[in-house]
PDB file of N, CA and C in Angstrom:
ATOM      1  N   UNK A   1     105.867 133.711  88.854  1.00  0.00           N
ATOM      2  CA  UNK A   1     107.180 133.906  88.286  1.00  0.00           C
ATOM      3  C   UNK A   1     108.245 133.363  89.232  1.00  0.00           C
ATOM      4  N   UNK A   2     108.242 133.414  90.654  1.00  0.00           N
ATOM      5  CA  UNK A   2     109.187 133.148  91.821  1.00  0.00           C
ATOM      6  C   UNK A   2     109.161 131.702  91.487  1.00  0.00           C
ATOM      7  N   UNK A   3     108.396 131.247  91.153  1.00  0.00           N
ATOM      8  CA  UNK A   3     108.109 129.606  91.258  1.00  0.00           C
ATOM      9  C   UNK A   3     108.642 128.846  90.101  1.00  0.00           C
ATOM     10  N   UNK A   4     108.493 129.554  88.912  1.00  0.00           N
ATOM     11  CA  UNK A   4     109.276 128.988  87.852  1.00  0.00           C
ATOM     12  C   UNK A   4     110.755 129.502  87.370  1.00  0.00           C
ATOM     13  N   UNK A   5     111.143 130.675  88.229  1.00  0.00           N
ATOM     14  CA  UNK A   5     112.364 130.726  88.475  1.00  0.00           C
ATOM     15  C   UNK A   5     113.096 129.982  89.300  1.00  0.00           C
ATOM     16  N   UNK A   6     112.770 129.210  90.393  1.00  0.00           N
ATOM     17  CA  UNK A   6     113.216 128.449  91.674  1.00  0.00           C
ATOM     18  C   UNK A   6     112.999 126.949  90.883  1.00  0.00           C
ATOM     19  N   UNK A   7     112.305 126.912  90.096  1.00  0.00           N
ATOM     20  CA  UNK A   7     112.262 125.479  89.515  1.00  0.00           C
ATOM     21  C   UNK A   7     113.368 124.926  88.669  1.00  0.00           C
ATOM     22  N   UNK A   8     113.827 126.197  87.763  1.00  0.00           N
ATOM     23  CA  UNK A   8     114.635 126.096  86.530  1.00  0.00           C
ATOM     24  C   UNK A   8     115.951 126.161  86.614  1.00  0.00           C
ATOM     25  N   UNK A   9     116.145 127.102  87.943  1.00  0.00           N
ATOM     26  CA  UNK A   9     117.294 127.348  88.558  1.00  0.00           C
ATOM     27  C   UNK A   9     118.298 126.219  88.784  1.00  0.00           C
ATOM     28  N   UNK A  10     117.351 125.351  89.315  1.00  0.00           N
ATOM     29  CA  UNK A  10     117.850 123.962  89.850  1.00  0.00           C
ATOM     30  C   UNK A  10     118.643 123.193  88.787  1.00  0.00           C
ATOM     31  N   UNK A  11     118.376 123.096  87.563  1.00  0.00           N
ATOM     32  CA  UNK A  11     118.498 122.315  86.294  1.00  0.00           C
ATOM     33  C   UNK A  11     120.171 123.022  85.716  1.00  0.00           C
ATOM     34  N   UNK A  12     120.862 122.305  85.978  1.00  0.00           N
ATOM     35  CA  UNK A  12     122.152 122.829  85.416  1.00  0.00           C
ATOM     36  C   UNK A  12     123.014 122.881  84.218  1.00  0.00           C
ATOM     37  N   UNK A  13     121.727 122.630  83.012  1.00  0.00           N
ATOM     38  CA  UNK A  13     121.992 123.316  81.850  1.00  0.00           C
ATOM     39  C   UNK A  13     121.441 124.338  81.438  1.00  0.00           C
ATOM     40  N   UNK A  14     121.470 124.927  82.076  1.00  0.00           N
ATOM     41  CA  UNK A  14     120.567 126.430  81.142  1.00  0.00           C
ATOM     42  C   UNK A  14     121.607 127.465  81.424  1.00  0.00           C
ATOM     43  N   UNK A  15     121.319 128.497  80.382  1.00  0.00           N
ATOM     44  CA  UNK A  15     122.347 129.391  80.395  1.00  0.00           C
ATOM     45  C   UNK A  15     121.678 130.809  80.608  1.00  0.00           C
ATOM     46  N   UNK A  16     120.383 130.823  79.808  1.00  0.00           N
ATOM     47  CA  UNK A  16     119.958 131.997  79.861  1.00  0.00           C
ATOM     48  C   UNK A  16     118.273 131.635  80.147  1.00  0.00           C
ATOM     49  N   UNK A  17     117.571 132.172  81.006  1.00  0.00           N
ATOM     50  CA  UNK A  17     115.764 131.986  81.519  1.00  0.00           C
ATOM     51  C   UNK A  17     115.420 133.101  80.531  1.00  0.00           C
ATOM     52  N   UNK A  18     114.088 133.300  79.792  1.00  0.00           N
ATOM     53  CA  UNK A  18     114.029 134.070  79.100  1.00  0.00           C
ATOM     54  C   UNK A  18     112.340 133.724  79.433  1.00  0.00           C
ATOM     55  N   UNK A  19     111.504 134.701  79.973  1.00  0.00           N
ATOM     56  CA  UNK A  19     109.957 134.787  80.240  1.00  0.00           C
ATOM     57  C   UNK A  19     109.273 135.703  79.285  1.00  0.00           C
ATOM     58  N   UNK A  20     108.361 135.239  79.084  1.00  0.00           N
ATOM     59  CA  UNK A  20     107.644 136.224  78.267  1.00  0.00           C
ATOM     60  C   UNK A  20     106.203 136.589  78.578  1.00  0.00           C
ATOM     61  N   UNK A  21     105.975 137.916  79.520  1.00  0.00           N
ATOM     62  CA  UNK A  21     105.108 138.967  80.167  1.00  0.00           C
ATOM     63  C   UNK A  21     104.152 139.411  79.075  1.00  0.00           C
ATOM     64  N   UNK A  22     102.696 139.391  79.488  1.00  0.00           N
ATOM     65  CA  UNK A  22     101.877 140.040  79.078  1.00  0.00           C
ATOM     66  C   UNK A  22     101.391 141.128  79.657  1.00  0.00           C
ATOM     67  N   UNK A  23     101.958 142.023  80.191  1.00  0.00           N
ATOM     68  CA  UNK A  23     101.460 142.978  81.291  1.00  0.00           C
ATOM     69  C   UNK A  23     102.388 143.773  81.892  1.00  0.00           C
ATOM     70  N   UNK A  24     101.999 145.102  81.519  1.00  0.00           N
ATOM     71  CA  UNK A  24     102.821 146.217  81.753  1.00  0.00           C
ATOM     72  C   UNK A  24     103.318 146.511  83.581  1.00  0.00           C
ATOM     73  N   UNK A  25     102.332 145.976  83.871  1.00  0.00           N
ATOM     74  CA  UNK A  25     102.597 145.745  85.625  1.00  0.00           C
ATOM     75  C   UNK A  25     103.597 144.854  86.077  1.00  0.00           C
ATOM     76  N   UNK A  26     103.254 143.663  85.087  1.00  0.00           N
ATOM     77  CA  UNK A  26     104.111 142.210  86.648  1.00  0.00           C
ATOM     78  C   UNK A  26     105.356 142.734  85.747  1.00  0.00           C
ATOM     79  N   UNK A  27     105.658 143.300  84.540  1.00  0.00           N
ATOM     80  CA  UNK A  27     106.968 143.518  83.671  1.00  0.00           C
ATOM     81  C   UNK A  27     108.122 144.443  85.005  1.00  0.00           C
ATOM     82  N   UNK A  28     106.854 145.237  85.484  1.00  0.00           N
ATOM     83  CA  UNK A  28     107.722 146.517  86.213  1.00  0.00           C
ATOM     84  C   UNK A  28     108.480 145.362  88.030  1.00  0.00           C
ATOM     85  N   UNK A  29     107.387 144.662  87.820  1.00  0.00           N
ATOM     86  CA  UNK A  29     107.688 143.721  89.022  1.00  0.00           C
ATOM     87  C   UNK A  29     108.539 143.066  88.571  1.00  0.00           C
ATOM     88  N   UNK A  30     108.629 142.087  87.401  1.00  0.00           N
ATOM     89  CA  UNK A  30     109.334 141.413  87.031  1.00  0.00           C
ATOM     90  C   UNK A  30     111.402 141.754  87.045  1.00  0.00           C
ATOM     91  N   UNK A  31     111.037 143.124  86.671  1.00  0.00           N
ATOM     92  CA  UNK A  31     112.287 143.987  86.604  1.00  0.00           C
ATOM     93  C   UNK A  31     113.466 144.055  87.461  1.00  0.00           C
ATOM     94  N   UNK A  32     112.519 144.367  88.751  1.00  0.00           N
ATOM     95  CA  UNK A  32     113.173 144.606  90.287  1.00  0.00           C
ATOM     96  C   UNK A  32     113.750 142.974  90.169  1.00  0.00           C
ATOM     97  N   UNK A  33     112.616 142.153  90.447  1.00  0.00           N
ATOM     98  CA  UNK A  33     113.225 140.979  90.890  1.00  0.00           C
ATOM     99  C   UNK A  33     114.191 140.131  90.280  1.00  0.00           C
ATOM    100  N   UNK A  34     114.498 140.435  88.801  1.00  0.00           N
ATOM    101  CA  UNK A  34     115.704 140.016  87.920  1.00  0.00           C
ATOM    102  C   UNK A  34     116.499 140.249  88.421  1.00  0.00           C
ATOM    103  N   UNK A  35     117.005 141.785  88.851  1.00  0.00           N
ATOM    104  CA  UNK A  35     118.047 142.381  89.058  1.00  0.00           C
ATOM    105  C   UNK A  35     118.754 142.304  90.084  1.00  0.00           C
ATOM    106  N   UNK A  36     117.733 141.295  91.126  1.00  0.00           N
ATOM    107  CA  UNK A  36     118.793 140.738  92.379  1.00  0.00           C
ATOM    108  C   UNK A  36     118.880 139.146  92.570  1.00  0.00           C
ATOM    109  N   UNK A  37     118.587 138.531  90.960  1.00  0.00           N
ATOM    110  CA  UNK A  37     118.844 137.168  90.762  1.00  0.00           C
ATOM    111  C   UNK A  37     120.514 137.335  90.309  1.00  0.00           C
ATOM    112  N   UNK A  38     121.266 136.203  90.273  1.00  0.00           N
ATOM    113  CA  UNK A  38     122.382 136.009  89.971  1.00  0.00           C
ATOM    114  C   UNK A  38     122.950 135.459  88.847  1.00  0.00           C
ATOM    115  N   UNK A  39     122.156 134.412  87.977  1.00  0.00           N
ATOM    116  CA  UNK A  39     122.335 134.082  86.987  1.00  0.00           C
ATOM    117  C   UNK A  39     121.324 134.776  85.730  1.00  0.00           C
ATOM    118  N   UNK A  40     121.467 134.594  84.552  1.00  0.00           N
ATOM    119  CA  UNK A  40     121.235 135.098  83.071  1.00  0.00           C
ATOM    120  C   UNK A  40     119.312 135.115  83.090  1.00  0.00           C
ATOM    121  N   UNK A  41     119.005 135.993  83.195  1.00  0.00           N
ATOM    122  CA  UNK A  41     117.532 135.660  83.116  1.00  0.00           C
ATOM    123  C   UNK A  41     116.872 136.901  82.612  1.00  0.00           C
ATOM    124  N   UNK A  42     116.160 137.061  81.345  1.00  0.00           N
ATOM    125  CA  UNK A  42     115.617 138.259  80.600  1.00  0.00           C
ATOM    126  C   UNK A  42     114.052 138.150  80.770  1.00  0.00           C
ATOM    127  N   UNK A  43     113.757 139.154  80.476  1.00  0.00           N
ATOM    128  CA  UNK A  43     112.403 139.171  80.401  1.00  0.00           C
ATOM    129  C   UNK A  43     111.345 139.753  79.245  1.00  0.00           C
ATOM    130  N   UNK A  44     110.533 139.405  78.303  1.00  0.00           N
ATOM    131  CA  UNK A  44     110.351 140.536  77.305  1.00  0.00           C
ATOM    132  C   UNK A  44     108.651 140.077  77.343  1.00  0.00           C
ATOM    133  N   UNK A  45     107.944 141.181  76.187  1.00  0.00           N
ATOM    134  CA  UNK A  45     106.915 141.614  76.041  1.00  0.00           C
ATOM    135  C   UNK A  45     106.365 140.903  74.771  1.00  0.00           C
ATOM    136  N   UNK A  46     106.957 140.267  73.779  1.00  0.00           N
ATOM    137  CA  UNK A  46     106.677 139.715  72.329  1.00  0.00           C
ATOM    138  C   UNK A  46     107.679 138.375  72.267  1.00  0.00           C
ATOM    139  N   UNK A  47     106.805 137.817  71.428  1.00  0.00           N
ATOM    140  CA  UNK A  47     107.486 136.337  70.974  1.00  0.00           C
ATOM    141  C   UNK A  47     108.549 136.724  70.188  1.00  0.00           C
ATOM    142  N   UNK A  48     108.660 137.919  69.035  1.00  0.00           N
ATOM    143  CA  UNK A  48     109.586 138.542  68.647  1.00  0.00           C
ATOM    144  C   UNK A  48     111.155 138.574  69.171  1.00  0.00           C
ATOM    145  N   UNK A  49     110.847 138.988  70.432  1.00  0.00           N
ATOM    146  CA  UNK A  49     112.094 139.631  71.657  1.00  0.00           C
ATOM    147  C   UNK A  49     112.583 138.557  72.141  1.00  0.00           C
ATOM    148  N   UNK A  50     111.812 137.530  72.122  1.00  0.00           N
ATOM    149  CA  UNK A  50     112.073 136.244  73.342  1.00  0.00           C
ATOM    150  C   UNK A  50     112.626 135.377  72.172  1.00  0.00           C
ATOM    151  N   UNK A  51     112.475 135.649  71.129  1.00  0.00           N
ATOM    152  CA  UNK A  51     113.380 135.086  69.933  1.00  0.00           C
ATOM    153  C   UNK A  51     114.628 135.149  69.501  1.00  0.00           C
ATOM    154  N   UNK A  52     114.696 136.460  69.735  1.00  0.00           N
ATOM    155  CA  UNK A  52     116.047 137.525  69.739  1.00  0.00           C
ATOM    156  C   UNK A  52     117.104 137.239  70.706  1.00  0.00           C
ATOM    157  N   UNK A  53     116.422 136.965  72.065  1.00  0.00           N
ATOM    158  CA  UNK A  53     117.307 136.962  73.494  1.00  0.00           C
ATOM    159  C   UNK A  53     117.675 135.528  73.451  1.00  0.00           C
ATOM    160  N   UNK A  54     117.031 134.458  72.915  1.00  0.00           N
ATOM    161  CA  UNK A  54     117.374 133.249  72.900  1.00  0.00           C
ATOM    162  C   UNK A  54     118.479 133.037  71.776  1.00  0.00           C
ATOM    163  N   UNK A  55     118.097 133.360  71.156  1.00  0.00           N
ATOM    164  CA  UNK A  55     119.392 133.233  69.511  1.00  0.00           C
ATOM    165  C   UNK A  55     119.369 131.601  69.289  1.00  0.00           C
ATOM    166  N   UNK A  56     118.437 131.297  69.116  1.00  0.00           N
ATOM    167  CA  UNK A  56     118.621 129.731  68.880  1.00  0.00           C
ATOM    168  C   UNK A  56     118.305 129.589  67.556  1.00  0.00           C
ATOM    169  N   UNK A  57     119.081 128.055  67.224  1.00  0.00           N
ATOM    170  CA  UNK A  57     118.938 128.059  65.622  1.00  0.00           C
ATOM    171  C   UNK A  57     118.436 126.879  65.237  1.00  0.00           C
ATOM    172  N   UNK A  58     116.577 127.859  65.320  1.00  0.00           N
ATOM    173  CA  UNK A  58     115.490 127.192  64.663  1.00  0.00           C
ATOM    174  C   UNK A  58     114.917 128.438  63.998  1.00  0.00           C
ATOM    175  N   UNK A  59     113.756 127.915  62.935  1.00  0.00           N
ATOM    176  CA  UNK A  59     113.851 129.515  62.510  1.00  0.00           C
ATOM    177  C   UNK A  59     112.290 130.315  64.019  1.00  0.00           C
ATOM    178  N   UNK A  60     111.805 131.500  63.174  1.00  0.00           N
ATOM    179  CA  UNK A  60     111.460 131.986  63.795  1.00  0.00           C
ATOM    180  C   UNK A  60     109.584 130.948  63.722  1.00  0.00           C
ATOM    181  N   UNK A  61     109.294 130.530  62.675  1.00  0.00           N
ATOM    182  CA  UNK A  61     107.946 129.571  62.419  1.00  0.00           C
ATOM    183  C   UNK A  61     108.009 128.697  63.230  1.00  0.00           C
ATOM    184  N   UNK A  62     109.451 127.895  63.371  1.00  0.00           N
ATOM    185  CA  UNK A  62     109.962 127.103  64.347  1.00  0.00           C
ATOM    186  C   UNK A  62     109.325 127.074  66.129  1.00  0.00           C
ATOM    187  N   UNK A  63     109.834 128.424  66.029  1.00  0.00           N
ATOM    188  CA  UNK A  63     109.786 128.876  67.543  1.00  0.00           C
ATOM    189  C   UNK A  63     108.542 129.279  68.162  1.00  0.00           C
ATOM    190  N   UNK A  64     107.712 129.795  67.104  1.00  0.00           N
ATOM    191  CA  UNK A  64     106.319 130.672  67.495  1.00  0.00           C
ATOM    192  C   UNK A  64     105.425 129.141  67.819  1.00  0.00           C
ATOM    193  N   UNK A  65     105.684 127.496  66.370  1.00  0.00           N
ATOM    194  CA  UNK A  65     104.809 126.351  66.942  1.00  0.00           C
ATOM    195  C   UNK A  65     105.655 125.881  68.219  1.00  0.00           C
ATOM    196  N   UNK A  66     106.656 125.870  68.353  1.00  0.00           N
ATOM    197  CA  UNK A  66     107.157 125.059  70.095  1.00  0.00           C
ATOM    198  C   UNK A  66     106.680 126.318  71.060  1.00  0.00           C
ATOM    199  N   UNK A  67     106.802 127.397  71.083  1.00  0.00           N
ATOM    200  CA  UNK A  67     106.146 128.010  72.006  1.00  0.00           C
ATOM    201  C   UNK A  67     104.549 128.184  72.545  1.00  0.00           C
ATOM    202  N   UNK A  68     104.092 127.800  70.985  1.00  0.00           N
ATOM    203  CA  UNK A  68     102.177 127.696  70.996  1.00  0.00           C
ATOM    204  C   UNK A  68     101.807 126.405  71.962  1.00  0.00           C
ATOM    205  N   UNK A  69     101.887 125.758  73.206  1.00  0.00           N
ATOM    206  CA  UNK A  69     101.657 124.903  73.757  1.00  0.00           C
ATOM    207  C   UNK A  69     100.744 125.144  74.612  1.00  0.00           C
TER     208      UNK A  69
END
């Protein structure tokens, strides 16, 4: 996660990082370490949520094949 946060960071169009965790553990890890980043970065549990936090306008069929990679 440190690694693809330090990667993306760099890129100066993004507005919001939005990861999506399979695991009730690295989530609790994940948590701490958001909260002493500085820019927009969420974290969620479902393709659902990571749909929601993005608000982009494709639909949701859209999003589930660009995310299936």
């Amino acid at each position: 996660m440190i690694n693809l946060v330090k990667e993306y960071s760099k890129k100066d169009n993004q507005k919001i990082g939005v990861y999506m965790i399979d695991s009730p553990m690295e989530s609790a890890y994940v948590k701490i370490f958001f909260k002493a980043l500085q820019k927009g970065r969420d974290y969620c549990l479902t393709q659902g949520k990571a749909y929601s936090l993005l608000q982009l306008k494709v639909s949701y069929d859209k999003f589930q094949d660009l995310i299936n990679i």
